[in-house]
N, C-alpha and C. Protein backbone atom coordinates (compact mmCIF):
# COMPACT_ATOMS: atom_id res chain seq x y z
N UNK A 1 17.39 3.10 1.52
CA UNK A 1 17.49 3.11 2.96
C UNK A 1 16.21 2.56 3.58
N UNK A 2 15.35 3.10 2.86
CA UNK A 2 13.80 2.34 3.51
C UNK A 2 13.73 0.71 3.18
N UNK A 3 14.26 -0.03 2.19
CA UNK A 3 14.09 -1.83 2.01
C UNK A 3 15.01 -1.87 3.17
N UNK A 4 16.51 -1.49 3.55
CA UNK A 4 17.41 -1.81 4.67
C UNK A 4 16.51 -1.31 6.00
N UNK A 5 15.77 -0.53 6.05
CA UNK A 5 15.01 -0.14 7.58
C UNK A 5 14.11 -1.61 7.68
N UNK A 6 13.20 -1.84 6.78
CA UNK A 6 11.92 -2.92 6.69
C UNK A 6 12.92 -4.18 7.03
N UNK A 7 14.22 -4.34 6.21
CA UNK A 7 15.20 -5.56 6.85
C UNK A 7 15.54 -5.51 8.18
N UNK A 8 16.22 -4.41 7.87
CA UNK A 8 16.59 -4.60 9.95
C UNK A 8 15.00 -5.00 10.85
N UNK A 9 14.28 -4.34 10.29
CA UNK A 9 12.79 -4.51 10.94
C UNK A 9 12.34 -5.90 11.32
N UNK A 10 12.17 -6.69 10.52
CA UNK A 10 11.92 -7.88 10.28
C UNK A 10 12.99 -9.04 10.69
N UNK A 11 14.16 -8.49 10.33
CA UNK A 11 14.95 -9.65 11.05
C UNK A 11 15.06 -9.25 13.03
N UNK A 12 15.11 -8.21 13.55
CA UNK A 12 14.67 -7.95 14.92
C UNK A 12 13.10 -8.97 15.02
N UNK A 13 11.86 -8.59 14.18
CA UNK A 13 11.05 -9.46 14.47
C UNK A 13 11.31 -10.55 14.96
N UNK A 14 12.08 -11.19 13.67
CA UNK A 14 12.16 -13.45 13.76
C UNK A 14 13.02 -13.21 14.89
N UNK A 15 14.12 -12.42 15.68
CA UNK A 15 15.10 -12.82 16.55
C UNK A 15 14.71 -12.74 17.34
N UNK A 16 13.75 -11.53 17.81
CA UNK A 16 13.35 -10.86 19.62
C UNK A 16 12.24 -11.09 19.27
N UNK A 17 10.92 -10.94 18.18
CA UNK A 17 9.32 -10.97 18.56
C UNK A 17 8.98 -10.00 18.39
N UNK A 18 7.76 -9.68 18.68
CA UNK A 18 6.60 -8.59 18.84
C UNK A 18 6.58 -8.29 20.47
N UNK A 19 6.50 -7.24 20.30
CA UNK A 19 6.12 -6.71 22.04
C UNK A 19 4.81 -6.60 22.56
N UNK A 20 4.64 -6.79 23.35
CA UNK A 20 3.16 -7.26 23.55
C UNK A 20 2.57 -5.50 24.47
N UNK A 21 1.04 -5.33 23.77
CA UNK A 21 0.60 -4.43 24.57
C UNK A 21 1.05 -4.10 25.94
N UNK A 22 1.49 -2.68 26.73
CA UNK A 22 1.53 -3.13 28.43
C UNK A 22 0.30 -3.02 28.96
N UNK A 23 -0.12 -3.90 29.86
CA UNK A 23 -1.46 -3.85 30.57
C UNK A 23 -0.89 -4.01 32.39
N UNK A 24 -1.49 -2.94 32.70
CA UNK A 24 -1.25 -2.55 34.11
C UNK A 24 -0.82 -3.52 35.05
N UNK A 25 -0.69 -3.52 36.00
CA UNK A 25 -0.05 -4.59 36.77
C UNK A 25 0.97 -6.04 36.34
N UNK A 26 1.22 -5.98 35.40
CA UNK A 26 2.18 -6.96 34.58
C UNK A 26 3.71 -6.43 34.65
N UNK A 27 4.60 -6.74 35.67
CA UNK A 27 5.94 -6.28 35.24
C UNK A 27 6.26 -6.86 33.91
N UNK A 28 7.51 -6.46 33.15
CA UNK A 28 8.31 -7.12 32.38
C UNK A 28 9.30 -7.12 32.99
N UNK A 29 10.43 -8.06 32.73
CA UNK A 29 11.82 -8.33 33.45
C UNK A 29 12.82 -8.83 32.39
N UNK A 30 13.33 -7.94 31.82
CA UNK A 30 14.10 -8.29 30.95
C UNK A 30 15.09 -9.83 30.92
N UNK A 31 15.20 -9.87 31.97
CA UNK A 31 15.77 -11.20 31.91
C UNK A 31 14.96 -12.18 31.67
N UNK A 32 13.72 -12.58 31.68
CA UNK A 32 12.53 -13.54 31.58
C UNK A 32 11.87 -13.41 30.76
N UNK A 33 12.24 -12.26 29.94
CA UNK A 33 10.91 -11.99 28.68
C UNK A 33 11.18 -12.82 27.61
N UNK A 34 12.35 -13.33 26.88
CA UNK A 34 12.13 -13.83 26.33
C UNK A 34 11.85 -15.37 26.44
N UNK A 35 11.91 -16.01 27.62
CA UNK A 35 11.48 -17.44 27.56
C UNK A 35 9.66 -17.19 28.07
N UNK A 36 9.17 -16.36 28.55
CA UNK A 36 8.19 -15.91 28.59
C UNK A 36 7.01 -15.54 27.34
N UNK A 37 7.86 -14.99 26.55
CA UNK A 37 7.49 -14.29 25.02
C UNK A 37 7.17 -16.20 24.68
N UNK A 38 8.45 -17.02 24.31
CA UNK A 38 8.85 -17.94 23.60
C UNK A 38 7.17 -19.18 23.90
N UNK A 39 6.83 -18.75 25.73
CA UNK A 39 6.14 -19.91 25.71
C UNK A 39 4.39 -19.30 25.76
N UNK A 40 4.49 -17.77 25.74
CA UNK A 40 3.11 -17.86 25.30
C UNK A 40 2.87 -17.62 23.82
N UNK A 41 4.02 -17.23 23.38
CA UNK A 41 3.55 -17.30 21.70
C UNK A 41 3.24 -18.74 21.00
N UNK A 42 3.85 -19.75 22.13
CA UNK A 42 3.33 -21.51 21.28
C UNK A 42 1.87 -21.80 22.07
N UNK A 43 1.59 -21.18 23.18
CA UNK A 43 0.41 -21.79 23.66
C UNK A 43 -0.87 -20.71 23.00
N UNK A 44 -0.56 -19.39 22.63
CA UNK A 44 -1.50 -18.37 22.54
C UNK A 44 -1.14 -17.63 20.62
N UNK A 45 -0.05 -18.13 20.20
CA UNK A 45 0.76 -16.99 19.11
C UNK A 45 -0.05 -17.83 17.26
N UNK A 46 0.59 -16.66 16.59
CA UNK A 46 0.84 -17.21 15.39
C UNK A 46 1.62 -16.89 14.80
N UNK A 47 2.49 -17.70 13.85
CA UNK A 47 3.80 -17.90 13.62
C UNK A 47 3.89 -16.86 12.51
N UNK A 48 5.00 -16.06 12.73
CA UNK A 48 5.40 -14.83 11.50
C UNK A 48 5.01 -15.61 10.52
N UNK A 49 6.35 -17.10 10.27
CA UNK A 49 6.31 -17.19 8.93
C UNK A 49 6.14 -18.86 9.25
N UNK A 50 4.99 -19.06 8.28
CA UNK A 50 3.90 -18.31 7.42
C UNK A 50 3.08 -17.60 7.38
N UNK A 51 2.59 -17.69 8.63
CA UNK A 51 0.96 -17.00 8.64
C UNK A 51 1.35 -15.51 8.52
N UNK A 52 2.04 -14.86 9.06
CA UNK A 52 1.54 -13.30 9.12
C UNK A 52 2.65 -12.75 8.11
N UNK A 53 3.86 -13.76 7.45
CA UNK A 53 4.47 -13.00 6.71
C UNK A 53 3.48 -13.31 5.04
N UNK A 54 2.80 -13.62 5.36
CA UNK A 54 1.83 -14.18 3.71
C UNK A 54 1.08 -13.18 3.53
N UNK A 55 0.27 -12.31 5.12
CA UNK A 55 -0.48 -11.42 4.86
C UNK A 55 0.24 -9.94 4.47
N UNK A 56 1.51 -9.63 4.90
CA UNK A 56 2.29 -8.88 4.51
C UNK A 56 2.44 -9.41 2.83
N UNK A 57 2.97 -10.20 2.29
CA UNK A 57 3.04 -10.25 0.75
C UNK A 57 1.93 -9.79 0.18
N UNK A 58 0.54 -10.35 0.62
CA UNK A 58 -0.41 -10.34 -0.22
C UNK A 58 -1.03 -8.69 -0.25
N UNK A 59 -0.51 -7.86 0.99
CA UNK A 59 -0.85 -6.43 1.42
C UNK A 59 0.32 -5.72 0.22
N UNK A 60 1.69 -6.39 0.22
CA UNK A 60 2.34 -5.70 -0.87
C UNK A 60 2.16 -6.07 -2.17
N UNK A 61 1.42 -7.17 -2.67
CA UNK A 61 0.83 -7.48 -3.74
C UNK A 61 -0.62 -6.33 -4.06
N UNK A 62 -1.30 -6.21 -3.11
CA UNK A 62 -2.51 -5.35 -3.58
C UNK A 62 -2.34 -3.94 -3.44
N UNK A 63 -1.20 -3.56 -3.01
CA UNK A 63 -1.11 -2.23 -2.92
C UNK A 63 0.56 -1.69 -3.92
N UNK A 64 0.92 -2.67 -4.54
CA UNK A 64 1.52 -2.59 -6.27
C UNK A 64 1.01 -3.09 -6.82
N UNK A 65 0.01 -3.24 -7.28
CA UNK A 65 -0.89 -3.48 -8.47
C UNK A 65 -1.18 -2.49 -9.33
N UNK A 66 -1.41 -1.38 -8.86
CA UNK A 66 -1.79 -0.33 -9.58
C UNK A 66 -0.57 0.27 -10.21
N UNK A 67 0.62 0.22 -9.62
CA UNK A 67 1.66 0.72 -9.95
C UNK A 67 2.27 -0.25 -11.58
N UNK A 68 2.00 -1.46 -11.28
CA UNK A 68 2.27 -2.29 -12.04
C UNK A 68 0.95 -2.13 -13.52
N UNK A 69 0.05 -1.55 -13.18
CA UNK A 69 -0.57 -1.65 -14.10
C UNK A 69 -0.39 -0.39 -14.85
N UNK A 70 0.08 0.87 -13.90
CA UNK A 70 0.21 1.96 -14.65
C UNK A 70 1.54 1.69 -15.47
N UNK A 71 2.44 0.68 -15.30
CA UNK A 71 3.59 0.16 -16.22
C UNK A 71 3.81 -0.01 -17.19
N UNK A 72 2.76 -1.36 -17.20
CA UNK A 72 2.42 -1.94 -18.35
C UNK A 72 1.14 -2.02 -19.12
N UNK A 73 0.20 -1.38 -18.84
CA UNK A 73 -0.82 -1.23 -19.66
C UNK A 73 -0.50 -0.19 -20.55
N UNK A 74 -1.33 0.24 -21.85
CA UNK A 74 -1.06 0.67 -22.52
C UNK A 74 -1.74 2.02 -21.46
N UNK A 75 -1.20 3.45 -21.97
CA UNK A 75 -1.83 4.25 -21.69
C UNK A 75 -2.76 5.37 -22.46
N UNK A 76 -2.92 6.52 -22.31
CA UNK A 76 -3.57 7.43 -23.29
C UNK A 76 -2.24 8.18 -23.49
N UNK A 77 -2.71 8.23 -24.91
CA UNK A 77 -1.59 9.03 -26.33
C UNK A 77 -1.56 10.42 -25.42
N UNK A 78 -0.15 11.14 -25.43
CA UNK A 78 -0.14 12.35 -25.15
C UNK A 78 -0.23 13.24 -26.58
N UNK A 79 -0.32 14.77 -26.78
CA UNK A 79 -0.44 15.83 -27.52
C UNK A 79 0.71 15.90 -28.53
N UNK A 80 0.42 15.98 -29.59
CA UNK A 80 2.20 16.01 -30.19
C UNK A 80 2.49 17.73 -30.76
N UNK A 81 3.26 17.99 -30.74
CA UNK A 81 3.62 19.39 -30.84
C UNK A 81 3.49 20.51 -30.14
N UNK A 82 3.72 21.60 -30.69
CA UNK A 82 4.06 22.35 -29.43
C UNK A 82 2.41 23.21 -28.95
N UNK A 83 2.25 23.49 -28.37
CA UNK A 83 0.41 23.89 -27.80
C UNK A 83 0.24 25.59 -28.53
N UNK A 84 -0.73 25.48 -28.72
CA UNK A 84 -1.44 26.84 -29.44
C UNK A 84 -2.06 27.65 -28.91
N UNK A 85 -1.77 28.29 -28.32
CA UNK A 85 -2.56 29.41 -27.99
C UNK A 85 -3.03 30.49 -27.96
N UNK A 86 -3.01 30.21 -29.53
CA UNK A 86 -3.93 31.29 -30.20
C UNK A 86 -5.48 30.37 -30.96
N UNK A 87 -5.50 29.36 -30.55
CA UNK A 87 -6.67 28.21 -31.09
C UNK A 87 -7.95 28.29 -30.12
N UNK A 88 -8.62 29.38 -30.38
CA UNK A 88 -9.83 29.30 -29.52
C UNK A 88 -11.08 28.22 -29.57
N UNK A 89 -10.78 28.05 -31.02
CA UNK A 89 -11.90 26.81 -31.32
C UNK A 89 -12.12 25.69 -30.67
N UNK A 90 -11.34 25.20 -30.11
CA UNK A 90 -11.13 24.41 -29.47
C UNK A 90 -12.78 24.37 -28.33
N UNK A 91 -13.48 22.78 -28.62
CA UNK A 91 -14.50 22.25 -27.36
C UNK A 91 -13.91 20.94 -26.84
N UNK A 92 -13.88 21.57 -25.42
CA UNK A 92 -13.67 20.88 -24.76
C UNK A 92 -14.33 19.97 -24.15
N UNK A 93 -13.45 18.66 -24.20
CA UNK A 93 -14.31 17.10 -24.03
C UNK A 93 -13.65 15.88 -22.72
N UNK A 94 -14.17 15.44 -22.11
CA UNK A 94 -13.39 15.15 -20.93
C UNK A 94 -13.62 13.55 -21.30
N UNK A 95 -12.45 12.63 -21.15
CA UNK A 95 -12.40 11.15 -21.45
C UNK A 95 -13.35 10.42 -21.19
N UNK A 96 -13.96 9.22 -21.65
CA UNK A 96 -14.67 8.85 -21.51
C UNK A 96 -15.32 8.56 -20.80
N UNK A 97 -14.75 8.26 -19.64
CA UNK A 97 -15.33 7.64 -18.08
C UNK A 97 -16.03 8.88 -17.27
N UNK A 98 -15.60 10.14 -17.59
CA UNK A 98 -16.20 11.78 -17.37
C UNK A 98 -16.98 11.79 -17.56
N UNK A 99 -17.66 11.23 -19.18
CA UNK A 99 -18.51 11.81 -20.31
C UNK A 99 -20.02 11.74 -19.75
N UNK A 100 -20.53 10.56 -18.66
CA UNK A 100 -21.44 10.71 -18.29
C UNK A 100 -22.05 12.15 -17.24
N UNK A 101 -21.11 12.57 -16.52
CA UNK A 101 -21.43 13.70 -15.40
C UNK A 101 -21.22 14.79 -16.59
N UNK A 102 -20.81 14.80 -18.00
CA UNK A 102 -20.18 16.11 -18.93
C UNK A 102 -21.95 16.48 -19.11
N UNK A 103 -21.94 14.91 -19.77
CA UNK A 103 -23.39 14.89 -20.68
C UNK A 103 -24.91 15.47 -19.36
N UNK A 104 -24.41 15.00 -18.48
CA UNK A 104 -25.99 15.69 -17.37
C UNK A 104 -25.94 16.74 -17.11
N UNK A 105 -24.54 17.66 -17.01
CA UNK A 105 -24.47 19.07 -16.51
C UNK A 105 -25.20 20.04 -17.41
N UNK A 106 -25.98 19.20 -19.16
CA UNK A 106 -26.29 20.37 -19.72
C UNK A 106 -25.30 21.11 -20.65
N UNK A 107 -23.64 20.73 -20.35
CA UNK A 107 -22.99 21.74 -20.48
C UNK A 107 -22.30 21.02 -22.44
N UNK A 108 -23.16 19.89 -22.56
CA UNK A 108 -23.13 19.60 -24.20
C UNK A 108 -23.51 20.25 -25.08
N UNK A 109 -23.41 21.12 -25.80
CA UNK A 109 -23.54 21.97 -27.15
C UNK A 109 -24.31 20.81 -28.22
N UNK A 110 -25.49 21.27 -28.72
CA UNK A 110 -25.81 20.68 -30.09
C UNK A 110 -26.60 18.92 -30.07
């Protein structure tokens, strides 16, 4: 339902436009807005497409990236079997990228 909302969204864009801030004393008149809209968006505008629908791709390109990488990169091995808890021995060690704030707290044994 949300890709069909962003469609309807976007095709209202290319048909009617962007609405422009209201700033005080400016009627709108529905009957005139759009040849109005039409001729300050060529003297003052920039065009959806390309220009502002490229920055939308490249905004949904950098913000699935991560998703895409949590995909397909390999990840860290999970635990195999069932958990013990009766295994006190167990020292605890936090992944590598941790290991520096583990190692300053002091809290390294040995």
């Amino acid at each position: 339902m949300l890709m069909a909302f962003v469609g309807i969204h976007l095709l209202m864009v290319l048909k009617l436009g962007i609405n422009e801030w209201p700033v005080p004393g400016r009627v709108v008149k529905r009957e005139t807005y759009l040849k109005e809209y039409h001729e300050l968006t060529q003297k003052d505008g920039v065009r959806f497409i390309p220009d502002a629908f490229r920055r939308i791709l490249s905004s949904l390109d950098l913000s699935s990236s991560p998703w895409f990488c949590a995909r397909l990169l390999p990840g860290q091995s999970v635990p195999k079997g069932r958990p013990d808890p009766t295994v006190v021995q167990a020292i605890p060690r936090p992944d590598f990228f941790f290991l520096w704030s583990f190692c300053c707290s002091g809290a390294v044994a040995g």
